[in-house]
PDB file of N, CA and C in Angstrom:
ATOM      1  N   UNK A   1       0.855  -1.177   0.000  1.00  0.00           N
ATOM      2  CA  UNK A   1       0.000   0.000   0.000  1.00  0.00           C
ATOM      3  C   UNK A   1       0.903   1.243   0.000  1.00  0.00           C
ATOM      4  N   UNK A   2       0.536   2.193  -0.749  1.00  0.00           N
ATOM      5  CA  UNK A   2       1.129   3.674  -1.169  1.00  0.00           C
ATOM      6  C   UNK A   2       0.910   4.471  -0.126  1.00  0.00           C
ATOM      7  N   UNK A   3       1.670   5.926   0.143  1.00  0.00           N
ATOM      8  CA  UNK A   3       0.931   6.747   1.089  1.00  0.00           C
ATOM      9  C   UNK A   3       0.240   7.252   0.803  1.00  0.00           C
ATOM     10  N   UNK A   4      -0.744   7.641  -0.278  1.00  0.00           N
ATOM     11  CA  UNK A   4      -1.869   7.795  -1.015  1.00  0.00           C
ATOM     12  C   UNK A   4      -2.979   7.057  -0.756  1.00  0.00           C
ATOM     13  N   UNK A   5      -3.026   5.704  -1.138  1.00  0.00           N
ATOM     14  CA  UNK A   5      -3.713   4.833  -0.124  1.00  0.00           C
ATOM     15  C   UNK A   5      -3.812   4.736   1.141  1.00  0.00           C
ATOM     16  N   UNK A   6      -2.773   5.123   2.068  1.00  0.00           N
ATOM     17  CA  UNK A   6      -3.122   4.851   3.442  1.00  0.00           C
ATOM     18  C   UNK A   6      -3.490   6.287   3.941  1.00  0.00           C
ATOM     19  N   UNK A   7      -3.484   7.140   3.498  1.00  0.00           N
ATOM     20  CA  UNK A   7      -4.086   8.731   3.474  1.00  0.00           C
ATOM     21  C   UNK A   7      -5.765   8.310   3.090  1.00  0.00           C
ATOM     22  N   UNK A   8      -6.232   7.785   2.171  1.00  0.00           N
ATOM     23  CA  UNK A   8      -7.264   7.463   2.001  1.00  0.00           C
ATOM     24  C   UNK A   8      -7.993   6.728   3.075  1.00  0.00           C
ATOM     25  N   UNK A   9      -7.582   5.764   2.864  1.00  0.00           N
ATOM     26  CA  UNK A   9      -7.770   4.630   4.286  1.00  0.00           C
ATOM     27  C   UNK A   9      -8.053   5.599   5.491  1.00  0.00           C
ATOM     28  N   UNK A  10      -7.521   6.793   5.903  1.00  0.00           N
ATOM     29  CA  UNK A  10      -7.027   7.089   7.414  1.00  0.00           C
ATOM     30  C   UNK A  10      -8.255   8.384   6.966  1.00  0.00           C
ATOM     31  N   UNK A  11      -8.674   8.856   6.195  1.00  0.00           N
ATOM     32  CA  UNK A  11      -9.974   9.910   5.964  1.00  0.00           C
ATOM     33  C   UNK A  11     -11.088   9.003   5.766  1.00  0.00           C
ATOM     34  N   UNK A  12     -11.027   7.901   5.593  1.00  0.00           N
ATOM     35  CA  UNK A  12     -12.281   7.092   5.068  1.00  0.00           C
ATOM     36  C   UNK A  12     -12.496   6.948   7.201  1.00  0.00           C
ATOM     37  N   UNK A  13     -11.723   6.421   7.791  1.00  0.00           N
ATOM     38  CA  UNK A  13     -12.313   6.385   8.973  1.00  0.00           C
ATOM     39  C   UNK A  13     -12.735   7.700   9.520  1.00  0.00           C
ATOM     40  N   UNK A  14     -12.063   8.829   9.358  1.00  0.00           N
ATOM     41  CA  UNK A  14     -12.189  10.289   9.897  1.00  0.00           C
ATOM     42  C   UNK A  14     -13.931  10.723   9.371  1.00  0.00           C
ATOM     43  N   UNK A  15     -13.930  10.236   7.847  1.00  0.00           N
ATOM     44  CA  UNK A  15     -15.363  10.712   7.786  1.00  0.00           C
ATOM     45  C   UNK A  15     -16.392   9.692   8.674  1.00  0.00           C
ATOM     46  N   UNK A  16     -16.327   8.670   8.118  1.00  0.00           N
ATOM     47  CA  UNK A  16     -17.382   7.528   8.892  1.00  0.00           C
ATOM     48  C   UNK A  16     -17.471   8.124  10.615  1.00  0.00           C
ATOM     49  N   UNK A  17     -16.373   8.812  11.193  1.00  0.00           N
ATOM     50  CA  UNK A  17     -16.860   8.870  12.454  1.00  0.00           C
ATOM     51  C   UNK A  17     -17.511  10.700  12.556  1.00  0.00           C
ATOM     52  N   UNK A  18     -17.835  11.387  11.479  1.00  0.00           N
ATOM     53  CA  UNK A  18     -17.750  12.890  11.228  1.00  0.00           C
ATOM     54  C   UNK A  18     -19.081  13.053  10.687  1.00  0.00           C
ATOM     55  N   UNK A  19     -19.969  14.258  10.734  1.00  0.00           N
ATOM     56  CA  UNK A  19     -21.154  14.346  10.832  1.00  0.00           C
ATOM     57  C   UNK A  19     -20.566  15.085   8.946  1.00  0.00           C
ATOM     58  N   UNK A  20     -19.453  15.240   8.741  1.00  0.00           N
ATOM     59  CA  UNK A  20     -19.041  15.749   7.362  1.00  0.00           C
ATOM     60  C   UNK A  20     -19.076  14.614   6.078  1.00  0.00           C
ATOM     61  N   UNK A  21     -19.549  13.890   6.537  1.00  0.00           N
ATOM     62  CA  UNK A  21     -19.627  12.671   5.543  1.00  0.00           C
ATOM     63  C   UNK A  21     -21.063  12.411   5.130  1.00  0.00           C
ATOM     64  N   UNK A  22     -21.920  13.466   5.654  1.00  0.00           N
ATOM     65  CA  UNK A  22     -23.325  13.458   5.003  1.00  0.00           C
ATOM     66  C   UNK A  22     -23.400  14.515   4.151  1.00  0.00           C
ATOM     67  N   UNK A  23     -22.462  15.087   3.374  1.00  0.00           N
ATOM     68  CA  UNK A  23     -22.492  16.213   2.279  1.00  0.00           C
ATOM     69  C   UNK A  23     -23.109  15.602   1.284  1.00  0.00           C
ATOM     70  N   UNK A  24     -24.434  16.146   0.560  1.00  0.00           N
ATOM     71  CA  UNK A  24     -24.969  15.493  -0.347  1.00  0.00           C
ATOM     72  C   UNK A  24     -24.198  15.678  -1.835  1.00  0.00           C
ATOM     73  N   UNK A  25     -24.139  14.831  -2.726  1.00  0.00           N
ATOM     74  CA  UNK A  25     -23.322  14.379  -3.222  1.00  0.00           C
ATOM     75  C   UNK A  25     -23.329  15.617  -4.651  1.00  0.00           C
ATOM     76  N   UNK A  26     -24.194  16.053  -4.942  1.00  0.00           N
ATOM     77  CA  UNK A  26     -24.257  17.623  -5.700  1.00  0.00           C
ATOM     78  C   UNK A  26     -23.801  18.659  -4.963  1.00  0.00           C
ATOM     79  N   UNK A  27     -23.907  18.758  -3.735  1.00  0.00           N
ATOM     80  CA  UNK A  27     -22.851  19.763  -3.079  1.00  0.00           C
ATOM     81  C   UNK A  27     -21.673  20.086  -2.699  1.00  0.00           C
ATOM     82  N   UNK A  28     -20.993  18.813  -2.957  1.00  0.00           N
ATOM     83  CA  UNK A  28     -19.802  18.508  -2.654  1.00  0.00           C
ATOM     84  C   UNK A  28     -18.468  19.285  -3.683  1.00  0.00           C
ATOM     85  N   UNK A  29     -18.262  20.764  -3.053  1.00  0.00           N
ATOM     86  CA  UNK A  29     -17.424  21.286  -4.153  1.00  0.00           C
ATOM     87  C   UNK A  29     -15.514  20.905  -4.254  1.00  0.00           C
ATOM     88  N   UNK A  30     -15.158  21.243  -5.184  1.00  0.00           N
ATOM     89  CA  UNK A  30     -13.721  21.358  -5.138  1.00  0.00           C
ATOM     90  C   UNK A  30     -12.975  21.143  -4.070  1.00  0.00           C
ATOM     91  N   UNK A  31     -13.926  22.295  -3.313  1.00  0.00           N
ATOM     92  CA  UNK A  31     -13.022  23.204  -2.143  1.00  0.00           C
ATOM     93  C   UNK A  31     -13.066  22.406  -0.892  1.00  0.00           C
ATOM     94  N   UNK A  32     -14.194  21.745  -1.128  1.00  0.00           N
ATOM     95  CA  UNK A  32     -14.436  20.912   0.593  1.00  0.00           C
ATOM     96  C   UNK A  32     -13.872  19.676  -0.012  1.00  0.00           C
ATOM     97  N   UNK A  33     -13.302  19.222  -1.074  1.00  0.00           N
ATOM     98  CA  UNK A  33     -12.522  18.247  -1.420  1.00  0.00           C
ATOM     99  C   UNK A  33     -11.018  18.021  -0.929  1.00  0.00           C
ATOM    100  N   UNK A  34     -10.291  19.641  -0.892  1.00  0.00           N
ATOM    101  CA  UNK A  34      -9.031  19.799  -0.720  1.00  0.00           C
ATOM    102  C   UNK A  34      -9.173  19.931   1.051  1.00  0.00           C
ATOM    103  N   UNK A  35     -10.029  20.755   1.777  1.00  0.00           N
ATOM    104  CA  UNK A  35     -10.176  20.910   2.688  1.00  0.00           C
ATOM    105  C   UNK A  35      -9.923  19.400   3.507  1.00  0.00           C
ATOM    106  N   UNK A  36     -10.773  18.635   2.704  1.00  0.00           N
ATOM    107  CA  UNK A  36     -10.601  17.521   3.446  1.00  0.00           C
ATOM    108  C   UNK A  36      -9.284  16.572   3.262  1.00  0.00           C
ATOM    109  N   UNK A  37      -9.242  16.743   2.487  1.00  0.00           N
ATOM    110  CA  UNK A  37      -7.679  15.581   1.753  1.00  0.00           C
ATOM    111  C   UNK A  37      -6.634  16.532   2.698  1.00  0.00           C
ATOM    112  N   UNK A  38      -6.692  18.138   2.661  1.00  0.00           N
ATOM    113  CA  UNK A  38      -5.269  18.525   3.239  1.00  0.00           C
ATOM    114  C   UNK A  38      -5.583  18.146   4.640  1.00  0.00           C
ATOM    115  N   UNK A  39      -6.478  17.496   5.737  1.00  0.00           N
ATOM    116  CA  UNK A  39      -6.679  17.346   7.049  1.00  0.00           C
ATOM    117  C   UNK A  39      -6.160  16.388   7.106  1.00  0.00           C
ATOM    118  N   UNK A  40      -5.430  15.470   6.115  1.00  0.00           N
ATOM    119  CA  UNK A  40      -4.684  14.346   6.299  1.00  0.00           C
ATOM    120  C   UNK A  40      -3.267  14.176   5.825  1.00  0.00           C
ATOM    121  N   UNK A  41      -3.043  15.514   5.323  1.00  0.00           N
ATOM    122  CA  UNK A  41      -1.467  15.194   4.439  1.00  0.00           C
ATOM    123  C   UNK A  41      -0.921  16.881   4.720  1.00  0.00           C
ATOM    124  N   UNK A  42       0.395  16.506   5.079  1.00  0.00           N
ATOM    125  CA  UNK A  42       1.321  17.772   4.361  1.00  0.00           C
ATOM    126  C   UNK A  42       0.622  18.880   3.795  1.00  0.00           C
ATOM    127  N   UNK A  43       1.736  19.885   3.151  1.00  0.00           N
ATOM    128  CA  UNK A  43       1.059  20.715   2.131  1.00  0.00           C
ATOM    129  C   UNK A  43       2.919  20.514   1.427  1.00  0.00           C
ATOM    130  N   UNK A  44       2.342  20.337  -0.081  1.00  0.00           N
ATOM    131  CA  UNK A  44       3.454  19.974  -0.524  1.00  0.00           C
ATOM    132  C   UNK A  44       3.856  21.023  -1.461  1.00  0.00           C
ATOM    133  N   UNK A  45       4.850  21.171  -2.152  1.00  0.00           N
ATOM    134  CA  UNK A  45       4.828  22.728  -2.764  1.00  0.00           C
ATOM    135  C   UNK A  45       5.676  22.624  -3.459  1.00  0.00           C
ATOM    136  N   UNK A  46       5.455  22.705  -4.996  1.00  0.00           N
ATOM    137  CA  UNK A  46       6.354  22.211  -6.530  1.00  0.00           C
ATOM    138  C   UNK A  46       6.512  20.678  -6.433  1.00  0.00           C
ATOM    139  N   UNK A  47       5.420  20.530  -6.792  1.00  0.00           N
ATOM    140  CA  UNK A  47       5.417  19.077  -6.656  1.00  0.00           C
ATOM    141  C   UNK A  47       3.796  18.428  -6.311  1.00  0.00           C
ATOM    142  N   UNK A  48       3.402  16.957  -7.120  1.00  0.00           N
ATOM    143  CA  UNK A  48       1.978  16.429  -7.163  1.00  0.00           C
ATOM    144  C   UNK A  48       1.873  16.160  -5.356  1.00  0.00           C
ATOM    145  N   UNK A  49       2.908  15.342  -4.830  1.00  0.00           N
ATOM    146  CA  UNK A  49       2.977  14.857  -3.338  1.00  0.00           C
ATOM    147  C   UNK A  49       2.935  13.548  -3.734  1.00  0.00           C
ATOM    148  N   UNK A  50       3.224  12.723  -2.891  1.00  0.00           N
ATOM    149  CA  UNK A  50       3.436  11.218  -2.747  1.00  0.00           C
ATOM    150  C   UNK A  50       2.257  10.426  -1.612  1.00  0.00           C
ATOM    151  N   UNK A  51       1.278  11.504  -0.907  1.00  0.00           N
ATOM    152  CA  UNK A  51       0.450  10.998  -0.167  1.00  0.00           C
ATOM    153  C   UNK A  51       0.829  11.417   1.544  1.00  0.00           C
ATOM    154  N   UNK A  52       2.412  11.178   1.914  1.00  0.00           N
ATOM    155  CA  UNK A  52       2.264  12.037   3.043  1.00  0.00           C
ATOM    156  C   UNK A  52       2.114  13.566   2.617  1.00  0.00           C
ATOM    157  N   UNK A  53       2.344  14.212   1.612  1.00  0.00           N
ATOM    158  CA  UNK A  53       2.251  15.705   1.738  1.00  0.00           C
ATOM    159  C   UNK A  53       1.425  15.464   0.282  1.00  0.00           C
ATOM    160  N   UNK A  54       0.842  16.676   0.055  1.00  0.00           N
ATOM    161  CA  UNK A  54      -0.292  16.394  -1.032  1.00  0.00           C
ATOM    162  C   UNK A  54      -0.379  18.008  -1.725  1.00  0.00           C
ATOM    163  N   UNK A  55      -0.452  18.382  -2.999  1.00  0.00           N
ATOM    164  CA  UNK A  55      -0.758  19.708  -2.956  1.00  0.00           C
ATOM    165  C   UNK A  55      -2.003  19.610  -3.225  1.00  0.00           C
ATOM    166  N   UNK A  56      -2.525  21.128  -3.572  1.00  0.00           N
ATOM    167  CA  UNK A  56      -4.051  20.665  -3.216  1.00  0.00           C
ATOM    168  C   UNK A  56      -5.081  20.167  -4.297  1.00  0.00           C
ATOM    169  N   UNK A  57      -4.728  19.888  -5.534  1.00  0.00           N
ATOM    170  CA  UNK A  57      -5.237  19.040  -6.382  1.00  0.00           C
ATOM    171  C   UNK A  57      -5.006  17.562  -5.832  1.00  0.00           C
ATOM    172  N   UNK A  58      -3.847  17.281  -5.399  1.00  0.00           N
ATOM    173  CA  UNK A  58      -3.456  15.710  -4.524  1.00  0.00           C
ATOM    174  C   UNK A  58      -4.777  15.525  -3.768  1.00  0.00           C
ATOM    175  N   UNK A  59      -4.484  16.428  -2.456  1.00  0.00           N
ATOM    176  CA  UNK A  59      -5.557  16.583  -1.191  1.00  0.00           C
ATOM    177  C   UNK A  59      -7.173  16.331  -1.864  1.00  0.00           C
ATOM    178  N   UNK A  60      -7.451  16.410  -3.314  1.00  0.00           N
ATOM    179  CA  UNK A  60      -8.944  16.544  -3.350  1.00  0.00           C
ATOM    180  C   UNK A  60      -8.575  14.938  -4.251  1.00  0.00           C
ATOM    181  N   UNK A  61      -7.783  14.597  -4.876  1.00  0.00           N
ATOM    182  CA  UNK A  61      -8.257  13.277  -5.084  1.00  0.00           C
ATOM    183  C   UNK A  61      -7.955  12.105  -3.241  1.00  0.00           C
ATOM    184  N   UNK A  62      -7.250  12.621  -3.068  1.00  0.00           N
ATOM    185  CA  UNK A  62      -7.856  11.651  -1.598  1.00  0.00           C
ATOM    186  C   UNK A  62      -8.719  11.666  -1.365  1.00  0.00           C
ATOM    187  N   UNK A  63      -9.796  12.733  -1.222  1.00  0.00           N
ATOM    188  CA  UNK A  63     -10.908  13.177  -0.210  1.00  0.00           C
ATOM    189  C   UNK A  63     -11.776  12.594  -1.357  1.00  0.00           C
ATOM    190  N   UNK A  64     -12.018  12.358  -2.944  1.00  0.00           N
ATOM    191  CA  UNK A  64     -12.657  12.240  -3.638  1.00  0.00           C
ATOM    192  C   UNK A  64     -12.522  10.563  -3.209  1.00  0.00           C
ATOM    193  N   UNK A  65     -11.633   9.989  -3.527  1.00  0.00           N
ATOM    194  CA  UNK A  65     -11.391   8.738  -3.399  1.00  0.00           C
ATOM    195  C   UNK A  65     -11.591   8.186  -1.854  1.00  0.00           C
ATOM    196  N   UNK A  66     -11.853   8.938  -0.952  1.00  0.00           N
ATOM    197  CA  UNK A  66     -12.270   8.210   0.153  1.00  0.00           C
ATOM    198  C   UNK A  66     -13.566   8.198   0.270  1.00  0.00           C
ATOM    199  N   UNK A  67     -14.114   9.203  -0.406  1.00  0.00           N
ATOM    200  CA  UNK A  67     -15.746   8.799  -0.148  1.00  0.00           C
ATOM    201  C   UNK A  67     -16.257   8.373  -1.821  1.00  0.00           C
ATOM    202  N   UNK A  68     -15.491   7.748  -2.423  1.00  0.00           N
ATOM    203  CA  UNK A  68     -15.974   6.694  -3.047  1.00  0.00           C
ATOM    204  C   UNK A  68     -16.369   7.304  -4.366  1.00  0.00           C
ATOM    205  N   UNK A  69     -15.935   8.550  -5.291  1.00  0.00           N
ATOM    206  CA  UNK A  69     -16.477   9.259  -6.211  1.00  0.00           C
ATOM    207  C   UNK A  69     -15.076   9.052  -6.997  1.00  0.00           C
ATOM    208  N   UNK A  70     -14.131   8.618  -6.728  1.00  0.00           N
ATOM    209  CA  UNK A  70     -12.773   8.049  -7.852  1.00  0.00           C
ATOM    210  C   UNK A  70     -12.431   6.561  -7.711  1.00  0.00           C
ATOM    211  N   UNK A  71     -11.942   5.894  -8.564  1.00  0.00           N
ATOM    212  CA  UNK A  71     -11.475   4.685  -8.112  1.00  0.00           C
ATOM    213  C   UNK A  71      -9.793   4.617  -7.583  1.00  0.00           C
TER     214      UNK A  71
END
């Protein structure tokens, strides 16, 4: 497993226990994508990130991929 994956893994429990995991699924913008992905990683800077640090296009495919809208 990648640190990308285990960044995922470790927000997939953060939401399940978070009243933020009932965002209905048309509301769910960009911004609360990165918001959430950066609550789990770094901030990485010239550079995609490797999963411990993430910039913030990184940070929103975690957050996308933990609640199940990327594969």
């Amino acid at each position: 497993m990648n640190k990308t994956e285990e960044k995922i893994d470790e927000l997939k429990g953060i939401l399940e226990a978070t009243e933020v995991a009932d965002l209905d699924r048309m509301n769910y913008r960009l911004s609360d994508a990165i918001r959430e992905g950066a609550s789990v990683t770094g901030k990485a800077t010239g550079s995609w990130g490797q999963g411990e640090q993430a910039c913030a296009l990184h940070a929103a495919v975690i957050a996308a991929s933990a609640r199940g809208y990327l594969q």
